[in-house]
C-alpha atoms as a PDB file:
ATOM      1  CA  UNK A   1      17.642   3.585   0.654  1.00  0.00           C
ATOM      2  CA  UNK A   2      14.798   1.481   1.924  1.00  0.00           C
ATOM      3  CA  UNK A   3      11.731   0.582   0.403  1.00  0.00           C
ATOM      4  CA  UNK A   4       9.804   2.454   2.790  1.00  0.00           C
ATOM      5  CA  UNK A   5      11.243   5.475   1.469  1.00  0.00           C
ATOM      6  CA  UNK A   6      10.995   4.900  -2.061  1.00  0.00           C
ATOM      7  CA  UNK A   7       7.359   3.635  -2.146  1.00  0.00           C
ATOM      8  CA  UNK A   8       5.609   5.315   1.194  1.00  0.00           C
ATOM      9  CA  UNK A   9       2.892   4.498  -0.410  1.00  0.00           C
ATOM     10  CA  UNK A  10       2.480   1.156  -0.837  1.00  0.00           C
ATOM     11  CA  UNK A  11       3.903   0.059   2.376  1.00  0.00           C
ATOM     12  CA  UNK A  12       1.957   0.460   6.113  1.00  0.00           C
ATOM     13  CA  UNK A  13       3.919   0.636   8.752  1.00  0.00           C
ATOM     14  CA  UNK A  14       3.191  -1.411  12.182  1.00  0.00           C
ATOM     15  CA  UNK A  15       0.875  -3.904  10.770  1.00  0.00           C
ATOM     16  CA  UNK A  16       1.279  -7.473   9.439  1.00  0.00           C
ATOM     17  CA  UNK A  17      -2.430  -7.420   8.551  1.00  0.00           C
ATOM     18  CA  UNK A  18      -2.880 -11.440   6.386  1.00  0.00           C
ATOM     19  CA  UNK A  19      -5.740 -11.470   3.689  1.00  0.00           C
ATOM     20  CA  UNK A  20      -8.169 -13.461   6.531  1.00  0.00           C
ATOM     21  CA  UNK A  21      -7.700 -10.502   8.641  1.00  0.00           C
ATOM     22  CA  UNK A  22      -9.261  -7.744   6.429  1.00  0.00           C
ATOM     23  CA  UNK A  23     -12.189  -6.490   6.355  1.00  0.00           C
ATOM     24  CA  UNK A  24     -15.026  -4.322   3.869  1.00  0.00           C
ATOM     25  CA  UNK A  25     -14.340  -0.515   4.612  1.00  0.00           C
ATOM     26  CA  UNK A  26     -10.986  -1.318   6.857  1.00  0.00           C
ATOM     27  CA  UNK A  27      -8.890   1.730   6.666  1.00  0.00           C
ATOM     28  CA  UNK A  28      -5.025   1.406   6.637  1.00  0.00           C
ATOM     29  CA  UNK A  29      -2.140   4.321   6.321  1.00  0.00           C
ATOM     30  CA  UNK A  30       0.299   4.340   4.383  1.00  0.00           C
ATOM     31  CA  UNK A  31       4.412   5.335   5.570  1.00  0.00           C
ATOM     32  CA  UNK A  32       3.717   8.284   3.397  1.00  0.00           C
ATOM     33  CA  UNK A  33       0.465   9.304   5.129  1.00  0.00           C
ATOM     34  CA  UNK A  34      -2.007   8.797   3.110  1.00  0.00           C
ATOM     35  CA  UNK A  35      -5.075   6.026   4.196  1.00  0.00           C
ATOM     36  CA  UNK A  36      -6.049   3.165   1.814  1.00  0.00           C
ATOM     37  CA  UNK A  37     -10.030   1.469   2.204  1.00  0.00           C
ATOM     38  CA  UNK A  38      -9.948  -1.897   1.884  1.00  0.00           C
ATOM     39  CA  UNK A  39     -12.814  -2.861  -0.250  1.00  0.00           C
ATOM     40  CA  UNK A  40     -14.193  -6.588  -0.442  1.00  0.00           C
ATOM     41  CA  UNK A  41     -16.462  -7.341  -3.501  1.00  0.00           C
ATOM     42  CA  UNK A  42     -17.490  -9.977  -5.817  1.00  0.00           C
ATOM     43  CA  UNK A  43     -14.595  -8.791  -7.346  1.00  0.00           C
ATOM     44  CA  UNK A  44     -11.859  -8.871  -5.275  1.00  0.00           C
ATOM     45  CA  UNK A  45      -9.916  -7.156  -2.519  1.00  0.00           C
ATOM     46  CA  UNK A  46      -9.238  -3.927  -3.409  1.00  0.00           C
ATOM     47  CA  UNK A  47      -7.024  -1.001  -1.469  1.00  0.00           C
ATOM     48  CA  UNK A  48      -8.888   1.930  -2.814  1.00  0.00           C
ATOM     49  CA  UNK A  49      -8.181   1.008  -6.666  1.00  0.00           C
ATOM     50  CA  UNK A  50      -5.521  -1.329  -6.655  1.00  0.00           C
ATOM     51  CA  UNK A  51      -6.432  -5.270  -6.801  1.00  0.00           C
ATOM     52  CA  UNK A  52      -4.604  -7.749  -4.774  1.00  0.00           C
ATOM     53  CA  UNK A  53      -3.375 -10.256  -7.127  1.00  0.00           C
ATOM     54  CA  UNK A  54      -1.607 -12.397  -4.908  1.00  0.00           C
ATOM     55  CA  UNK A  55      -1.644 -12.086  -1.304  1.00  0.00           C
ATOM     56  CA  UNK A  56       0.216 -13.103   2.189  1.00  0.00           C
ATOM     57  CA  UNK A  57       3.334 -13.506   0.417  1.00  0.00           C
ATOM     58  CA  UNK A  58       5.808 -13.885   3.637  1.00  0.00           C
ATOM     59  CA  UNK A  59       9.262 -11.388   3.760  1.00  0.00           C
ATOM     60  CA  UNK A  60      11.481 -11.220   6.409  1.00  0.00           C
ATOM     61  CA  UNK A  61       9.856  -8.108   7.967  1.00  0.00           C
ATOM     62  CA  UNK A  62       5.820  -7.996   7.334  1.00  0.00           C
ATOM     63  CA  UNK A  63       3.277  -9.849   4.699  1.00  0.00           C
ATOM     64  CA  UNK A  64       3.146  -8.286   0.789  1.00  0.00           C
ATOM     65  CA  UNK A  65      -0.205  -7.768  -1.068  1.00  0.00           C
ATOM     66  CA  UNK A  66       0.748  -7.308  -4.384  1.00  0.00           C
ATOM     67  CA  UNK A  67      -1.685  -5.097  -6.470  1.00  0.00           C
ATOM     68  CA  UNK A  68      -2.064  -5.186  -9.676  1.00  0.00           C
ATOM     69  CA  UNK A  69      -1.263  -1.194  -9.984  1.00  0.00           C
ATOM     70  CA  UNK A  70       1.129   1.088  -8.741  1.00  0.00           C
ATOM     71  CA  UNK A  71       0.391   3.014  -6.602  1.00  0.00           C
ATOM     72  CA  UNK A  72       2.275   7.014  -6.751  1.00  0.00           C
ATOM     73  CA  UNK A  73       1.345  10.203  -4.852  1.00  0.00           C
ATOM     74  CA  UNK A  74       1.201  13.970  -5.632  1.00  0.00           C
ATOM     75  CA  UNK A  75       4.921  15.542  -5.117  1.00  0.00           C
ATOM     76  CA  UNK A  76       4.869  18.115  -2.193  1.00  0.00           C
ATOM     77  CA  UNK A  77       4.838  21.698  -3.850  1.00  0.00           C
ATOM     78  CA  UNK A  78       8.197  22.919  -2.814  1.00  0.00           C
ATOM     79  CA  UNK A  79       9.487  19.232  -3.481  1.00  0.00           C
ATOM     80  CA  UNK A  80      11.620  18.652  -6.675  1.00  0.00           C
ATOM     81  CA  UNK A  81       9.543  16.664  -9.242  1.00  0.00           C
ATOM     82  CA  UNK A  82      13.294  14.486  -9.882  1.00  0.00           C
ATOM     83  CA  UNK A  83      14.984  14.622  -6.125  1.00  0.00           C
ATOM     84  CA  UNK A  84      18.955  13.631  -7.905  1.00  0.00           C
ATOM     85  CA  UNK A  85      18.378  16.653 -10.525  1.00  0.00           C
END
């Protein structure tokens, strides 16, 4: 199972955006749908709530951002709440 489909998301698809390449009010989508605003402040980088921490780590496929929060969305309402039950 890939990492795409456990965390859709945290992870956007089709762009290896670095940390000199975003901007205030940049919007991004998630592999699950949903569309993260980057926010740049006095205090941070932020996507929506979550603080980068560390960013432009390199992997094999893209760049990582880790936040310092994890990110989880709202089950569909004729998905299972525990998928292997």
């Amino acid at each position: 199972m890939s990492y795409t489909s456990l965390c859709p998301t945290q992870v956007v698809i089709g762009a290896e955006v670095p940390s000199s390449e975003l901007t205030n009010g940049m919007e991004v989508k998630t592999a699950g749908g949903e569309v993260l605003t980057v926010t740049i402040n006095d205090d941070g980088v932020f996507f929506d709530d979550a603080k980068v921490v560390v960013a432009d780590i390199g992997a094999c496929n893209g760049i990582i951002h880790e936040i310092d929060s994890v990110r989880a969305r709202e089950p569909h309402p004729h998905e299972p709440l525990n998928p292997r039950a």
